[in-house]
C-alpha atoms as a PDB file:
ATOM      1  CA  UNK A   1    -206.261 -29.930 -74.563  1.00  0.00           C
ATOM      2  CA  UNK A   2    -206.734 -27.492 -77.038  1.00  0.00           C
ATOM      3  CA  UNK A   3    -205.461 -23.637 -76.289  1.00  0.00           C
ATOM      4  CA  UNK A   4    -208.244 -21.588 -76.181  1.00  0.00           C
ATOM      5  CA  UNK A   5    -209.238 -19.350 -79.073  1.00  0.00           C
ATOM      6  CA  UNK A   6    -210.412 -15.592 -78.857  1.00  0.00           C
ATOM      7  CA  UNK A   7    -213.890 -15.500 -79.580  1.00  0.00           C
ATOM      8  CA  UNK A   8    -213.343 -13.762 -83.262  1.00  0.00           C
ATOM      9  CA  UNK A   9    -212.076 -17.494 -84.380  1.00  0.00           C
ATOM     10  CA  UNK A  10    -214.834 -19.926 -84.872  1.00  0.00           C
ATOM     11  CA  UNK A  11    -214.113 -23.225 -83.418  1.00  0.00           C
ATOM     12  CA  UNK A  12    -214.761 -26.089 -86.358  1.00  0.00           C
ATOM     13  CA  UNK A  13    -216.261 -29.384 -85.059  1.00  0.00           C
ATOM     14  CA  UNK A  14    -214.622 -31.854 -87.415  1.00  0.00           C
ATOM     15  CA  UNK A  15    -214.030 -35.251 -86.807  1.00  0.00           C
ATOM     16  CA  UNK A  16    -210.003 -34.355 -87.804  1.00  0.00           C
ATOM     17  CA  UNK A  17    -210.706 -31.513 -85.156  1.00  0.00           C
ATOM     18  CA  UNK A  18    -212.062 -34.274 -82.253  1.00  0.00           C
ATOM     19  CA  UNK A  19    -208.947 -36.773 -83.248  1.00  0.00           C
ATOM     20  CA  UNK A  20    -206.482 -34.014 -82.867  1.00  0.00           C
ATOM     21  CA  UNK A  21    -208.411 -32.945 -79.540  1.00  0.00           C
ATOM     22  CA  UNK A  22    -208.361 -36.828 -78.799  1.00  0.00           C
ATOM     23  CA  UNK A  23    -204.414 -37.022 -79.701  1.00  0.00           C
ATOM     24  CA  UNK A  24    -203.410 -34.136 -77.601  1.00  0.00           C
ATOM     25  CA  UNK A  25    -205.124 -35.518 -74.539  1.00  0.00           C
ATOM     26  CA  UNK A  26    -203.289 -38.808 -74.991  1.00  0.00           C
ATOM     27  CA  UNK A  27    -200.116 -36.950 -75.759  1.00  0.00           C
ATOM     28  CA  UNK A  28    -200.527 -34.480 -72.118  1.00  0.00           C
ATOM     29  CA  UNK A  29    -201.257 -37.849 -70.112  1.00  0.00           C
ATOM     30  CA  UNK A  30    -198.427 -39.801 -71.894  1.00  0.00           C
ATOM     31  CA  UNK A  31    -196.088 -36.440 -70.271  1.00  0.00           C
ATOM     32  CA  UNK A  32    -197.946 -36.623 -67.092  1.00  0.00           C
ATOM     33  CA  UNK A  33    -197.203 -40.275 -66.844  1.00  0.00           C
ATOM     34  CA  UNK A  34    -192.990 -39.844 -67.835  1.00  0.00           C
ATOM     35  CA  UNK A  35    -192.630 -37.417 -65.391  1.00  0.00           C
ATOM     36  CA  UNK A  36    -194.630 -39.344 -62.842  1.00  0.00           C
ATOM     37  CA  UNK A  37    -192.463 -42.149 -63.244  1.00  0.00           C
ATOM     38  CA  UNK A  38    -189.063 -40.245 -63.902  1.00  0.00           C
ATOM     39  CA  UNK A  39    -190.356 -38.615 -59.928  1.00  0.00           C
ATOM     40  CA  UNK A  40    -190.962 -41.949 -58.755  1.00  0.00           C
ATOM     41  CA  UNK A  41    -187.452 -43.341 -59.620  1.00  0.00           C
ATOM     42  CA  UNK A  42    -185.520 -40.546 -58.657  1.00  0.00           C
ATOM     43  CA  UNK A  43    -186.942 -41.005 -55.718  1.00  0.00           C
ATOM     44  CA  UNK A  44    -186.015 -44.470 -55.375  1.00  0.00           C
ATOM     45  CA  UNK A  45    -182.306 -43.797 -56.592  1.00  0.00           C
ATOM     46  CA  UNK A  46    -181.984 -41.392 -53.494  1.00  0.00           C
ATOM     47  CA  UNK A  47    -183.448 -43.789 -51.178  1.00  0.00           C
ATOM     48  CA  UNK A  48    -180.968 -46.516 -52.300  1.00  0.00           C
ATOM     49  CA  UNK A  49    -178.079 -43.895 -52.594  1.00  0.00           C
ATOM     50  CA  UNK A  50    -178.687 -42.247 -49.410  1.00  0.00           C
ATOM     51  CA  UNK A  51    -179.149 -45.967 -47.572  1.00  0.00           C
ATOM     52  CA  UNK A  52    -175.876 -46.575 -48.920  1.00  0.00           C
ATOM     53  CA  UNK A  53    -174.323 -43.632 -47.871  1.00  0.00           C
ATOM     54  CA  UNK A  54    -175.229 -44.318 -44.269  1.00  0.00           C
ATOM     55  CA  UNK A  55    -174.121 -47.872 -44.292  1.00  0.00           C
ATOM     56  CA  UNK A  56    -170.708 -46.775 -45.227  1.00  0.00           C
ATOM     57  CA  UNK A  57    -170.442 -44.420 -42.640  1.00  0.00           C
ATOM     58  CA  UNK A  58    -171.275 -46.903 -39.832  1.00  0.00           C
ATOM     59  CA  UNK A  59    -168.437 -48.991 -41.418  1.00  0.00           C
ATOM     60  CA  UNK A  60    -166.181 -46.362 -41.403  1.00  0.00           C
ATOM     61  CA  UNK A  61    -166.813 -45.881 -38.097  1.00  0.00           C
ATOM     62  CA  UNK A  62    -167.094 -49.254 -36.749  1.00  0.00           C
ATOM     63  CA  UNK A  63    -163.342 -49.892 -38.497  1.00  0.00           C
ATOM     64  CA  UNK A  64    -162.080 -47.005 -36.447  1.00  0.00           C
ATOM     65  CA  UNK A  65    -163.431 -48.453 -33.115  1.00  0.00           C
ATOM     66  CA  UNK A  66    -161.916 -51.753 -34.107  1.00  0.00           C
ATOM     67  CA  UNK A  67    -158.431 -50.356 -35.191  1.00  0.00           C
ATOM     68  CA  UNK A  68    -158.505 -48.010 -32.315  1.00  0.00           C
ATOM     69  CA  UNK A  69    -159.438 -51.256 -29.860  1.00  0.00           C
ATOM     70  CA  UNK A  70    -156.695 -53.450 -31.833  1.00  0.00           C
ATOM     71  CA  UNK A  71    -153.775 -50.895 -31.643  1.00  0.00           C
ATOM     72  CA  UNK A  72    -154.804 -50.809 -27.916  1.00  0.00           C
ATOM     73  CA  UNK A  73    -154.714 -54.592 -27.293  1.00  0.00           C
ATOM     74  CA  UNK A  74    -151.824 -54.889 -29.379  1.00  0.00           C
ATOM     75  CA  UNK A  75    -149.823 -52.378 -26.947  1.00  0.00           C
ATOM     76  CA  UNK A  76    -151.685 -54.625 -23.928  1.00  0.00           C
ATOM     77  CA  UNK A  77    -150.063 -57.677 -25.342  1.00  0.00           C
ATOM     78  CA  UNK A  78    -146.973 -56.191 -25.457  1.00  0.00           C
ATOM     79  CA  UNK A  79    -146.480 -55.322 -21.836  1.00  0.00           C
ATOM     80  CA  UNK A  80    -148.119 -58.294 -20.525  1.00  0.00           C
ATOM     81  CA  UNK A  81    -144.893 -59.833 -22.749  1.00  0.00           C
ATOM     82  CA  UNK A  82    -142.826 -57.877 -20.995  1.00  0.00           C
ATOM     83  CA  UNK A  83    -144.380 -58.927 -17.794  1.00  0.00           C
ATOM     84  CA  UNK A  84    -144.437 -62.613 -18.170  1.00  0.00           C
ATOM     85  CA  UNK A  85    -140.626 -62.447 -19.184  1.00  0.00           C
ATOM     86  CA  UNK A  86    -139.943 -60.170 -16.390  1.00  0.00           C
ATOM     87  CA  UNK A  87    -141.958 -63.334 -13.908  1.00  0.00           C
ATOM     88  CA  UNK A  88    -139.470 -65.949 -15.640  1.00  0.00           C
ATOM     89  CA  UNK A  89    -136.781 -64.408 -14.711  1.00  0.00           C
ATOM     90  CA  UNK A  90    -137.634 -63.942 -11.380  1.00  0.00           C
ATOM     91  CA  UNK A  91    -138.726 -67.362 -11.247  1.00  0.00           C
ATOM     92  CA  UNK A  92    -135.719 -68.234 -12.672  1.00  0.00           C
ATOM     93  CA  UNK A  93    -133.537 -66.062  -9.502  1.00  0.00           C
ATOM     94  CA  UNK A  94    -135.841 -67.354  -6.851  1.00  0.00           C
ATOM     95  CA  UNK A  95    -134.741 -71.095  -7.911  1.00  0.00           C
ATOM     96  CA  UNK A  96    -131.477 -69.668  -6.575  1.00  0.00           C
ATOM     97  CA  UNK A  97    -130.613 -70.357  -2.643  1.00  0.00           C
ATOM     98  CA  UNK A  98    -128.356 -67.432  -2.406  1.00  0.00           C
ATOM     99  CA  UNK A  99    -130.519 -64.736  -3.656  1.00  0.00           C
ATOM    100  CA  UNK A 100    -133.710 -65.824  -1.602  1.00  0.00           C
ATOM    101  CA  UNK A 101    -131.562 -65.669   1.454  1.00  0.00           C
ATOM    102  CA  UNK A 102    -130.160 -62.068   0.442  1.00  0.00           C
ATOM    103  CA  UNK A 103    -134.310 -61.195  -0.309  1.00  0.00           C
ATOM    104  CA  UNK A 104    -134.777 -62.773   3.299  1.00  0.00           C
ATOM    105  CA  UNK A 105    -131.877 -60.599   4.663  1.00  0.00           C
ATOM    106  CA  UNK A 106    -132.162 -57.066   3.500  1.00  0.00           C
ATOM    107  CA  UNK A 107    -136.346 -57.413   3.466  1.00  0.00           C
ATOM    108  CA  UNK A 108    -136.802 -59.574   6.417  1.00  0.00           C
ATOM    109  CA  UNK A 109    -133.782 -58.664   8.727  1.00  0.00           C
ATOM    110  CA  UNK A 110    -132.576 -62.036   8.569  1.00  0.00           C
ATOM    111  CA  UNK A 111    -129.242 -62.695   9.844  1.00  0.00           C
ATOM    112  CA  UNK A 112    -125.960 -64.934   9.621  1.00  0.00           C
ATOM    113  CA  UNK A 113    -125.313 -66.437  12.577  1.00  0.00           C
ATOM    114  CA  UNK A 114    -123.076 -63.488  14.871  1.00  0.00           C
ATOM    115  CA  UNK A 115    -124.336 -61.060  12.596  1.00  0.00           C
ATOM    116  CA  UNK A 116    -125.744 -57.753  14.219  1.00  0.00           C
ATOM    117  CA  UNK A 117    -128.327 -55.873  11.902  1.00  0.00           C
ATOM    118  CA  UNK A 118    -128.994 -52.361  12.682  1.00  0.00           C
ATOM    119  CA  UNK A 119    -131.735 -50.072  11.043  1.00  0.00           C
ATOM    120  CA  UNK A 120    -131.228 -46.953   9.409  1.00  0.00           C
ATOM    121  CA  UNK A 121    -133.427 -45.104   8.084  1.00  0.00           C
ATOM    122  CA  UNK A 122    -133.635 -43.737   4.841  1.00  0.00           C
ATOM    123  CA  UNK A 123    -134.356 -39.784   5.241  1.00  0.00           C
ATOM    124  CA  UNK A 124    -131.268 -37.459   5.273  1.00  0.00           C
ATOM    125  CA  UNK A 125    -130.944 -36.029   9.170  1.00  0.00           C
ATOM    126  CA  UNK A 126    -132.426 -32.419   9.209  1.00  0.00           C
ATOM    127  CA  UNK A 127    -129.316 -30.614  10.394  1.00  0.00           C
END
């Protein structure tokens, strides 16, 4: 729209007057309508941005929970290794006569035949 004039200035109603009225208003709506749509996608650029900001945060952390959880199965496997090796050999020493009957003897107080067994206990006398 046209600026308006002081009152000294008399306004001239042209037709070159009403097309340049005409052309500003197209002009003002044409700006009205670039920012509108510059707003709009801005707007949509943060959205998508912001969305993706978020989802790589949840990976981030989900991939710590997951390495954390591995490293802790990992040190689980480990001594469940060590375990089952541990079972083997003992396995492997109760397949042995001798050392079930030395088991049987100190645990059990089995004895040889004429052998006397006699308790003592562990703690250190008080005196």
């Amino acid at each position: 729209m046209a600026k308006k004039q002081p009152e000294s200035v008399a306004r001239l109603d042209s037709t070159y007057m009403k097309h340049y009225d005409a052309y500003m208003e197209r002009h003002q709506k044409k700006k009205k309508r670039l920012v509108r749509r510059l707003v709009l996608f801005a707007l949509l650029v943060t959205i998508v941005a912001s969305s993706m900001v978020i989802y790589h945060v949840q990976q981030q952390r989900l991939y710590a929970e997951k390495s954390e959880q591995y490293e802790q199965l990992k040190q689980e496997k480990t001594a469940l290794e060590k375990e089952e090796k541990e079972l083997k050999q003992e396995i492997e020493l109760l397949s042995n006569e001798e050392y079930v009957l030395q088991i049987a003897r100190t645990n059990y107080f089995f004895s040889k035949e004429g052998e006397i067994i006699f308790k003592i206990p562990n703690e250190d006398p008080s005196y």
